[in-house]
Protein backbone atom coordinates (compact mmCIF):
# COMPACT_ATOMS: atom_id res chain seq x y z
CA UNK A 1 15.33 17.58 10.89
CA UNK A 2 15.45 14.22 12.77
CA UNK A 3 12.63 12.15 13.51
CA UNK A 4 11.70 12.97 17.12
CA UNK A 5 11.56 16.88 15.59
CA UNK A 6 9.53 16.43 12.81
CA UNK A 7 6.72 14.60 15.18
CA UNK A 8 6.87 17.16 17.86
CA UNK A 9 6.08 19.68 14.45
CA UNK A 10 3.16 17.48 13.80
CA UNK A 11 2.01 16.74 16.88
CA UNK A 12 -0.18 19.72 17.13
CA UNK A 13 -1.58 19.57 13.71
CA UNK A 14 -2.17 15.22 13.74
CA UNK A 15 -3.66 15.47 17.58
CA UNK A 16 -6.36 18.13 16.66
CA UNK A 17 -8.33 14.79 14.48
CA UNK A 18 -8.17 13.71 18.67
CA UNK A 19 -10.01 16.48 19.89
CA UNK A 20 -13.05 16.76 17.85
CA UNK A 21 -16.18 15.58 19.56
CA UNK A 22 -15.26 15.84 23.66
CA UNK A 23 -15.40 11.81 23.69
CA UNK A 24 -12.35 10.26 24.44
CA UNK A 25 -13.14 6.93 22.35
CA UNK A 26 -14.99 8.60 19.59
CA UNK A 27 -12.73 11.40 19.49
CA UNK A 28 -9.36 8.35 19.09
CA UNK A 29 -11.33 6.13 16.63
CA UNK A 30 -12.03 9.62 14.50
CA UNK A 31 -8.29 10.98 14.47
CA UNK A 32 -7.08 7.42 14.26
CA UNK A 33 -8.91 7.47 11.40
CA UNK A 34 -7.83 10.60 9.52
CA UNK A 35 -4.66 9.45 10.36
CA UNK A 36 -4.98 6.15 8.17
CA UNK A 37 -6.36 8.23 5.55
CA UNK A 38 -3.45 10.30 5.41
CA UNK A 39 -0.94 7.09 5.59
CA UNK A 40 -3.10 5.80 3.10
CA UNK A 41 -2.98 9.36 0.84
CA UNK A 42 0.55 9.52 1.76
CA UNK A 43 0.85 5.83 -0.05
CA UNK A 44 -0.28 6.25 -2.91
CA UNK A 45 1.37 9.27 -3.30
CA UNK A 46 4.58 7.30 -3.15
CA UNK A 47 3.14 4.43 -5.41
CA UNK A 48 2.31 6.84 -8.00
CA UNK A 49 6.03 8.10 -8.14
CA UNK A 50 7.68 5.11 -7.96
CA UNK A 51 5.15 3.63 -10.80
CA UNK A 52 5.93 6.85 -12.24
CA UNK A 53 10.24 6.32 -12.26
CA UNK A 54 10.11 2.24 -13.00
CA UNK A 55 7.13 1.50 -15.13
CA UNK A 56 9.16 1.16 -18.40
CA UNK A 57 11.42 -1.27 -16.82
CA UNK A 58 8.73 -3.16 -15.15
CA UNK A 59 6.94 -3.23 -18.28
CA UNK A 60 10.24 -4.86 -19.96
CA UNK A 61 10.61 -7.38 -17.55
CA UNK A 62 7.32 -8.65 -17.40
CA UNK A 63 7.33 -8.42 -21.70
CA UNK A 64 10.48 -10.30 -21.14
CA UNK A 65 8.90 -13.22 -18.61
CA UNK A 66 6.54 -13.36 -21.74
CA UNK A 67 9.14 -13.92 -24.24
CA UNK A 68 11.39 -16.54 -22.41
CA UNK A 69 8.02 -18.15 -21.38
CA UNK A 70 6.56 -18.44 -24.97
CA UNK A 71 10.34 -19.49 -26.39
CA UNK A 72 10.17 -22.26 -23.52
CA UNK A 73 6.50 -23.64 -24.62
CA UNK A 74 7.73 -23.63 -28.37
CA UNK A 75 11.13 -25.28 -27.67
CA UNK A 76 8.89 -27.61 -25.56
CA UNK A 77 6.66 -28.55 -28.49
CA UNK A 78 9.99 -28.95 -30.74
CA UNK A 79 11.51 -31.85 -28.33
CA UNK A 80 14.51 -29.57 -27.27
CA UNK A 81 14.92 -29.88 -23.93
CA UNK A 82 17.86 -28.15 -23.54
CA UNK A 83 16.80 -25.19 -25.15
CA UNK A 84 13.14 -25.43 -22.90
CA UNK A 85 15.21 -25.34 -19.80
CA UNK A 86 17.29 -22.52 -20.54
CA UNK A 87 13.89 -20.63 -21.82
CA UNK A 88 12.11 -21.58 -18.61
CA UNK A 89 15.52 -20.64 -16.29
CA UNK A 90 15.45 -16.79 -17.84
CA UNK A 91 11.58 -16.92 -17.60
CA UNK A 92 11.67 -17.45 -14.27
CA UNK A 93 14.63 -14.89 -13.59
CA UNK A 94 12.60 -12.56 -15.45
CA UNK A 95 9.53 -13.34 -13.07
CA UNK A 96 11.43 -13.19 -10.08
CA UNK A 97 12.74 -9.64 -11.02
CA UNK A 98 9.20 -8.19 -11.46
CA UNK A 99 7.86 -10.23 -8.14
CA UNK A 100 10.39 -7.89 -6.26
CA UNK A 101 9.93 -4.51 -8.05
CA UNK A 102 5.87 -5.21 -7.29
CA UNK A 103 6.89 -6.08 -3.71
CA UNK A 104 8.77 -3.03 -3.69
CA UNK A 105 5.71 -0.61 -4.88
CA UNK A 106 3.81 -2.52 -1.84
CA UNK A 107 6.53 -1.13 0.36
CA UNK A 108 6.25 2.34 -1.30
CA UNK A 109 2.69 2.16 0.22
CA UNK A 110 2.84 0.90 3.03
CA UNK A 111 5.88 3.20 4.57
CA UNK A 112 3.68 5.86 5.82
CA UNK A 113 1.95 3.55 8.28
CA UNK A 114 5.22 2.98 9.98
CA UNK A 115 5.29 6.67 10.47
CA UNK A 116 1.51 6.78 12.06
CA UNK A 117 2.40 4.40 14.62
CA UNK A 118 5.77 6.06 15.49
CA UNK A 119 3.82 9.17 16.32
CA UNK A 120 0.95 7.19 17.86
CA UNK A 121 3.13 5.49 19.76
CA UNK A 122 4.46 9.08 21.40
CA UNK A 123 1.03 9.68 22.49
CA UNK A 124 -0.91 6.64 23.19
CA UNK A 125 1.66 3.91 24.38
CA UNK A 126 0.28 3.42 27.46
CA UNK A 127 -3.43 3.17 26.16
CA UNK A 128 -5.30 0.01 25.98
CA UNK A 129 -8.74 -0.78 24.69
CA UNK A 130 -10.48 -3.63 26.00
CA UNK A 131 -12.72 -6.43 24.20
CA UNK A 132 -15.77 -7.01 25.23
CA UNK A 133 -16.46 -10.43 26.56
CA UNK A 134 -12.92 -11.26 26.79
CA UNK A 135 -10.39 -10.43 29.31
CA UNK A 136 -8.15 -9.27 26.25
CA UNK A 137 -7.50 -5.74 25.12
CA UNK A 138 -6.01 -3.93 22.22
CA UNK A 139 -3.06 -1.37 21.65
CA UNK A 140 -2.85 1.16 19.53
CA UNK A 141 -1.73 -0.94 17.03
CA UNK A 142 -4.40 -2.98 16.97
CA UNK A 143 -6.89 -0.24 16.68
CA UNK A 144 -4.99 1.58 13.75
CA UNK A 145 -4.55 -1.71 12.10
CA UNK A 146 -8.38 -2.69 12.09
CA UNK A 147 -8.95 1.10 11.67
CA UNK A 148 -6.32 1.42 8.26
CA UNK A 149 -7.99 -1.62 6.78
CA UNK A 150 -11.36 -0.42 6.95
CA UNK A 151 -9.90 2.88 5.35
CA UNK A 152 -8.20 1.06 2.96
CA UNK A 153 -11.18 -1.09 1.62
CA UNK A 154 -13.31 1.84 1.51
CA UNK A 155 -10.80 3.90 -0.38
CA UNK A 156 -10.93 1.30 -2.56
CA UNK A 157 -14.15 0.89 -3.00
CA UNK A 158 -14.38 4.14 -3.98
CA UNK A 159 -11.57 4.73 -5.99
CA UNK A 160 -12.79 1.75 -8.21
CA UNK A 161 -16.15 3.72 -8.57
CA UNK A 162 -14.74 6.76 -9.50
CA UNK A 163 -11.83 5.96 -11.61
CA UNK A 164 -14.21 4.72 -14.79
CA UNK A 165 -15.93 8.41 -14.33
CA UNK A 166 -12.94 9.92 -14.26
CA UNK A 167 -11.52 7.88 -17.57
CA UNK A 168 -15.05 8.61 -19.01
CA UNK A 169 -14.79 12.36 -18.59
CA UNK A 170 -11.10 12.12 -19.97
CA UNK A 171 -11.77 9.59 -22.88
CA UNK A 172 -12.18 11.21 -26.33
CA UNK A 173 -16.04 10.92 -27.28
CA UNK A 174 -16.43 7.93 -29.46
CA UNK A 175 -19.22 9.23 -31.72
């Protein structure tokens, strides 16, 4: 299935969210945001897998950064400064190597937005909102992206309130 088939399958399903209330801007900034929720949904979905498939060798690079770090501070403290720099060089590789696998799992969350717009972009290309008291107006784009973050730091917020609940209920009782 190529791309421009699998959002003419979802068009009918996504552009129901636009329908809801009879008012076109209430009726965008409501599917626009279902649709962040599901990029967002979508996201972690991904992030969860991928943390799933790399987390042991994340874990041994960053125990590694550790090592080569604490081998640097002690050759440091010995005078060696041959053997600090060559500590600090592989400390830093190591670093470097878990910088990119965490940049990756940002990328694992952030694909699905790429995906929203496309299909967005099939239906509301043309539409512009404007600012009040300015002669500027926003895209699509702009919407989702102020729409997504507002998503994203209220999924947030409440995944951080319900995740101790949730390891609470799980947790063994203590007593």
């Amino acid at each position: 299935m190529d791309m421009q088939s699998f959002y003419q399958w979802a068009d009918p399903y996504l552009i129901w969210f636009y329908r809801l209330s009879g008012s076109a801007w209430v009726d965008f900034v409501l599917g626009t945001f279902v649709l962040a929720c599901l990029a967002l949904l979508v996201g972690e979905i991904s992030v969860s897998l991928a943390l799933r498939y790399s987390r042991k060798g994340l874990d041994y690079r960053a125990e590694e950064a550790a090592r080569y770090q604490r081998l640097a501070i002690e050759a440091l403290r010995a005078g060696d400064k041959e053997a600090h720099d060559a500590a600090n060089k592989l400390a830093n590789e190591a670093f470097g190597h878990t910088f990119f696998q965490q940049a990756a799992l940002s990328a694992a969350f952030l694909w699905p937005v790429l995906f929203a717009l496309a299909w967005m972009q099939t239906r509301f290309l043309e539409v512009e909102f404007p600012i009040p008291g300015t002669s500027w107006s926003l895209g699509f784009i702009g919407v989702f992206i102020i729409i997504y973050v507002a998503a994203y730091l209220l999924h947030k917020r409440v995944k951080n309130r319900l995740t101790p609940r949730v390891r609470e209920s799980v947790a063994p009782d203590a007593g």
